[in-house]
Protein backbone atom coordinates (compact mmCIF):
# COMPACT_ATOMS: atom_id res chain seq x y z
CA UNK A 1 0.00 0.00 0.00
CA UNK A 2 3.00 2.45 0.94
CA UNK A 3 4.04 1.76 -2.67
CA UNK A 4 0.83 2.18 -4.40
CA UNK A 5 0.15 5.49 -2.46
CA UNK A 6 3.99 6.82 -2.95
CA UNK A 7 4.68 6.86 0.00
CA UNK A 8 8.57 7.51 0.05
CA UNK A 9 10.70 4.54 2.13
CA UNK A 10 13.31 6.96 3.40
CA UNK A 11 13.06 10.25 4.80
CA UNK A 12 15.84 11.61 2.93
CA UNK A 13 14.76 13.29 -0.09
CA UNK A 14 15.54 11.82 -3.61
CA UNK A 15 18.12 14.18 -4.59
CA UNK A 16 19.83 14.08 -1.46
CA UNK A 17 19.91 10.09 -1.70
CA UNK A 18 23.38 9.86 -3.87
CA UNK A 19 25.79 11.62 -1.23
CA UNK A 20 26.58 8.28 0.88
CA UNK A 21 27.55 9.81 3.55
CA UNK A 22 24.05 11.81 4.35
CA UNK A 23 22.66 8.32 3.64
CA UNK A 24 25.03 6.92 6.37
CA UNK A 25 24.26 9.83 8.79
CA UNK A 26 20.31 9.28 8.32
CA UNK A 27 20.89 5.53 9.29
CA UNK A 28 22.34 6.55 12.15
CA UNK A 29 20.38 8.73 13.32
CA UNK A 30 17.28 6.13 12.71
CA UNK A 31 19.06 3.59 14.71
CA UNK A 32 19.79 6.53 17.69
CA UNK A 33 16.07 6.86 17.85
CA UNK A 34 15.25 2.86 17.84
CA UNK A 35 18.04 2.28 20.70
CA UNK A 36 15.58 4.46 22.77
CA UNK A 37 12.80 2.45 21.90
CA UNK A 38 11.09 0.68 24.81
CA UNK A 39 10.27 -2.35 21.82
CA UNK A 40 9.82 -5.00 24.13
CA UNK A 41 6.70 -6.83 24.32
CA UNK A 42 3.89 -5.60 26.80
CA UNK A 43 3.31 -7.81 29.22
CA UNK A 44 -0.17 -9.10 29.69
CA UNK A 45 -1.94 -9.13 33.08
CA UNK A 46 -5.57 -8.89 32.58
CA UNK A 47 -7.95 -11.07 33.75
CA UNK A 48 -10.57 -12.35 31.98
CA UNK A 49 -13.13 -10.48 33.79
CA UNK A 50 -11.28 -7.33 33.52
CA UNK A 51 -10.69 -7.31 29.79
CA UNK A 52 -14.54 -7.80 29.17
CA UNK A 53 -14.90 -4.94 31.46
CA UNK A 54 -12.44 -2.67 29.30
CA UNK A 55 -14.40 -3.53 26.07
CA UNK A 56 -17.99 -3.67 27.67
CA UNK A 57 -18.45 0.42 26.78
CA UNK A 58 -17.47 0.00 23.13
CA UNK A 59 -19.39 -3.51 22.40
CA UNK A 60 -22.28 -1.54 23.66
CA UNK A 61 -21.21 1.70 21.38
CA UNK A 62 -21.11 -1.41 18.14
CA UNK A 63 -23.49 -3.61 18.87
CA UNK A 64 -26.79 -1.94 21.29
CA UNK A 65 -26.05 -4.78 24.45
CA UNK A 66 -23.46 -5.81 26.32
CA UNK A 67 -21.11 -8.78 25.88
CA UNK A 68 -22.82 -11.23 28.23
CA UNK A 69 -21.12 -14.81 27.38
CA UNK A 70 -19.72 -13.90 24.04
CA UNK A 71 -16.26 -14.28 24.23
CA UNK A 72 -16.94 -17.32 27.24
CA UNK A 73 -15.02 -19.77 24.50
CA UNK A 74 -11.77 -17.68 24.85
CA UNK A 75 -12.21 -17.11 28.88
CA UNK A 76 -8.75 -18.92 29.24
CA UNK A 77 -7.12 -16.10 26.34
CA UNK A 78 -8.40 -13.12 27.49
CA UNK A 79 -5.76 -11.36 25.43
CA UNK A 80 -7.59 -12.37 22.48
CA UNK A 81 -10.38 -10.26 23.65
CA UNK A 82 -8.00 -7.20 23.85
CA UNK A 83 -7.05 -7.46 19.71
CA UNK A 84 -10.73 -7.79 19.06
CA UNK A 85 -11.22 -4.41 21.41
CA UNK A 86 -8.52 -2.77 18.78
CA UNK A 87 -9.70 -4.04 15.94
CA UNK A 88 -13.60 -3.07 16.98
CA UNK A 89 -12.39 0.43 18.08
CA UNK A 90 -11.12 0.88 14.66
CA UNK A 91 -14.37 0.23 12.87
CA UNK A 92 -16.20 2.39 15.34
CA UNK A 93 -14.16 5.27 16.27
CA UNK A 94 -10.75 5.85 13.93
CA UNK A 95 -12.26 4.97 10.84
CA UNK A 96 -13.76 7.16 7.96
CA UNK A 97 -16.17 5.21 6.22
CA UNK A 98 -19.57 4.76 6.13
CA UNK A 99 -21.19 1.39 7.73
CA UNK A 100 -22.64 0.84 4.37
CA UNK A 101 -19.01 0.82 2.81
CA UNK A 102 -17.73 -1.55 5.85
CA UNK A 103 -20.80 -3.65 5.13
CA UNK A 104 -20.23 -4.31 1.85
CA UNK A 105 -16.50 -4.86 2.26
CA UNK A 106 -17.55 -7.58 4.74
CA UNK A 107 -20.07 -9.15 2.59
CA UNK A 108 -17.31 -8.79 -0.45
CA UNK A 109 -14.29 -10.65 2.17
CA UNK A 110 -16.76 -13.02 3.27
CA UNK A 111 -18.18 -14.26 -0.74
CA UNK A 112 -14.44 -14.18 -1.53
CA UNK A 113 -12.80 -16.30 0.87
CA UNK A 114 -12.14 -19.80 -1.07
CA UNK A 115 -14.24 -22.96 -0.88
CA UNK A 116 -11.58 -25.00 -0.74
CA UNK A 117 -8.18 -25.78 -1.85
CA UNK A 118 -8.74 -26.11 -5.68
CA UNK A 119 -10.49 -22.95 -5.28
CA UNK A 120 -7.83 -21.14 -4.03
CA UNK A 121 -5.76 -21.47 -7.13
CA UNK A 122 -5.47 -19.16 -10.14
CA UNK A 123 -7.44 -16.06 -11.36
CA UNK A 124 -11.06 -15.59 -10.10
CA UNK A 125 -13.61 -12.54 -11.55
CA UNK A 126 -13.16 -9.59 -10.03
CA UNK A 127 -16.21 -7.47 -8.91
CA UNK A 128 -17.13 -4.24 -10.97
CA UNK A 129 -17.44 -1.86 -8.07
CA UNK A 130 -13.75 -0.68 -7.05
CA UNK A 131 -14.47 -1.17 -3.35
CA UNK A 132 -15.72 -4.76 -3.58
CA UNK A 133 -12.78 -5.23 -6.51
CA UNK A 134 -10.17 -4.05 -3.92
CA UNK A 135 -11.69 -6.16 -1.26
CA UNK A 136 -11.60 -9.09 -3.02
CA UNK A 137 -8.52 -8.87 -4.29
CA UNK A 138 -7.44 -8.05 -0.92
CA UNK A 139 -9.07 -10.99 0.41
CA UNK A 140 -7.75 -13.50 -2.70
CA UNK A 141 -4.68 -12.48 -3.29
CA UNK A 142 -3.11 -9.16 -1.79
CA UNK A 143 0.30 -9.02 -3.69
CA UNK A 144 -1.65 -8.42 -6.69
CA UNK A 145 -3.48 -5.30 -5.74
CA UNK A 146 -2.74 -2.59 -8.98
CA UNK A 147 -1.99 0.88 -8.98
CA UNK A 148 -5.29 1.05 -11.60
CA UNK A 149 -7.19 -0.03 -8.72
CA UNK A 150 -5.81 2.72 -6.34
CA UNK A 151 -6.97 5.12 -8.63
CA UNK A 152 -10.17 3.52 -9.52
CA UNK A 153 -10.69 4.42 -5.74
CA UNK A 154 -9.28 7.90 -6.23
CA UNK A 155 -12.20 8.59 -8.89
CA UNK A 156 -14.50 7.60 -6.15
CA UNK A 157 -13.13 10.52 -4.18
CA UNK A 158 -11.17 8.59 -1.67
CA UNK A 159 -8.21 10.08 -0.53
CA UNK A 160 -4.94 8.75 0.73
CA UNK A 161 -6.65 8.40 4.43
CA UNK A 162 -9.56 7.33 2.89
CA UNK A 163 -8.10 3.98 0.87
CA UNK A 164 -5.78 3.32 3.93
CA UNK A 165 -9.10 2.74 6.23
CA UNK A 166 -10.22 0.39 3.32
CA UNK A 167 -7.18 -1.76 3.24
CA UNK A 168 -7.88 -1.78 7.26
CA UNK A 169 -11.29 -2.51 6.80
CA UNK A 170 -10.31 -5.74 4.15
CA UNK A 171 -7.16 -6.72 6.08
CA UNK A 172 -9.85 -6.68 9.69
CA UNK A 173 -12.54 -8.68 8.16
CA UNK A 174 -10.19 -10.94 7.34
CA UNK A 175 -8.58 -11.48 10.34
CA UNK A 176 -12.65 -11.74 11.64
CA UNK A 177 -13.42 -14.31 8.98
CA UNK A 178 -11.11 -16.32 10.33
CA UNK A 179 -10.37 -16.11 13.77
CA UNK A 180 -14.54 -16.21 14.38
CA UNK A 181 -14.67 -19.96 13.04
CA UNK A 182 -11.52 -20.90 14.63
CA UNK A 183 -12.68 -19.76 18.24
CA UNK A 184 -16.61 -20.52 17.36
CA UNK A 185 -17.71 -16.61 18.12
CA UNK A 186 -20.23 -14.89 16.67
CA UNK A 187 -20.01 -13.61 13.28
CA UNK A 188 -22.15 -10.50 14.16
CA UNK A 189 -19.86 -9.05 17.11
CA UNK A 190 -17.88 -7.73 14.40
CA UNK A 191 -19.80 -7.77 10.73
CA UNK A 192 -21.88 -4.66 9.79
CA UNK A 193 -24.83 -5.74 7.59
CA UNK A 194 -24.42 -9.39 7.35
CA UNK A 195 -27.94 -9.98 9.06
CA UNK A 196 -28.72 -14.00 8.59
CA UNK A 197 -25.11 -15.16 7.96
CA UNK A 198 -25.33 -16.94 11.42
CA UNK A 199 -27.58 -19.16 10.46
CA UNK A 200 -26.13 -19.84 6.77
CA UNK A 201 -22.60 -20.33 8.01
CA UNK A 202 -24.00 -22.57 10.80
CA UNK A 203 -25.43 -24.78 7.66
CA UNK A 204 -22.19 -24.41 6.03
């Protein structure tokens, strides 16, 4: 995505980028600023109870009712419930779309995930719409995401802020689509829309 938006890799400037030793002294500097880093991982203390109680206020903000005994199949991970409360604070409070476009990029992830291993080979039709096209994609096959398709999305008027919150949106629902059958949770703690697929992917 950094690519596709031009987003430059270094924060020297092009021109500036063939006098090695400003490239040296930029490196340097980098790694001055990483040694003071605290980049260890956070240790983890919660208890179960208290993590539900953390995300009770924004599981009510998303979904109208509180958690009750929805995340009671990952009581002995309670961490777990702590990457859903980022990932569910994203959709509700950092991002700038519209719960229509988050719907349909959930219903897009959801259609395009493959039915099985032969189906996860090759080229697959792409939707028409440039949202549901970049979620698919996204969902498919990631790597081959096109700089057309980025500015398909520009003619829709989304900016650079704009298509980053879609590719968080795709690379979310993802994460949802799978982690919610692997732990048995409820489709609808995260989906927007998706009213029914319970039931169907119950069948399923």
């Amino acid at each position: 995505m950094a690519d596709l938006l031009n987003v430059s890799p270094e924060a020297l400037p092009e021109p500036l980028r063939r006098f090695e030793f400003l490239r040296r002294f930029t490196v340097r500097i980098a790694s001055l600023i990483m040694s003071k880093m605290d980049l260890q991982n956070r240790e983890f203390n919660s208890s179960y109870e208290e993590t539900l109680e953390n995300i009770t206020p924004l599981f009510e903000q998303a979904l109208g009712r509180k958690p009750g005994d929805a995340f009671a199949s990952v009581k002995s991970r309670p961490r777990l419930i702590e990457v859903f409360r980022f990932i569910l604070e994203e959709q509700v409070i950092h991002t700038s779309l519209s719960r229509e476009t988050l719907a349909k990029i959930h219903r897009t992830v959801e259609d395009a995930l493959p039915a099985g291993v032969e189906d996860a080979k090759g080229f697959h039709k792409c939707p028409e719409n440039p949202v549901e096209a970049f979620a698919f994609v996204g969902t498919r096959y990631a790597f081959r995401t096109t700089k057309d398709m980025i500015d398909d999305l520009r003619r829709m008027n989304y900016d650079d802020v704009g298509i980053l919150d879609l590719a968080i949106a795709v690379a979310s629902a993802n994460y949802w689509a799978r982690i919610h059958r692997l732990l048995c949770l409820e489709p609808e703690l995260f989906y927007v829309g998706l009213e029914g697929f319970k039931s169907a992917s119950a069948v399923a």
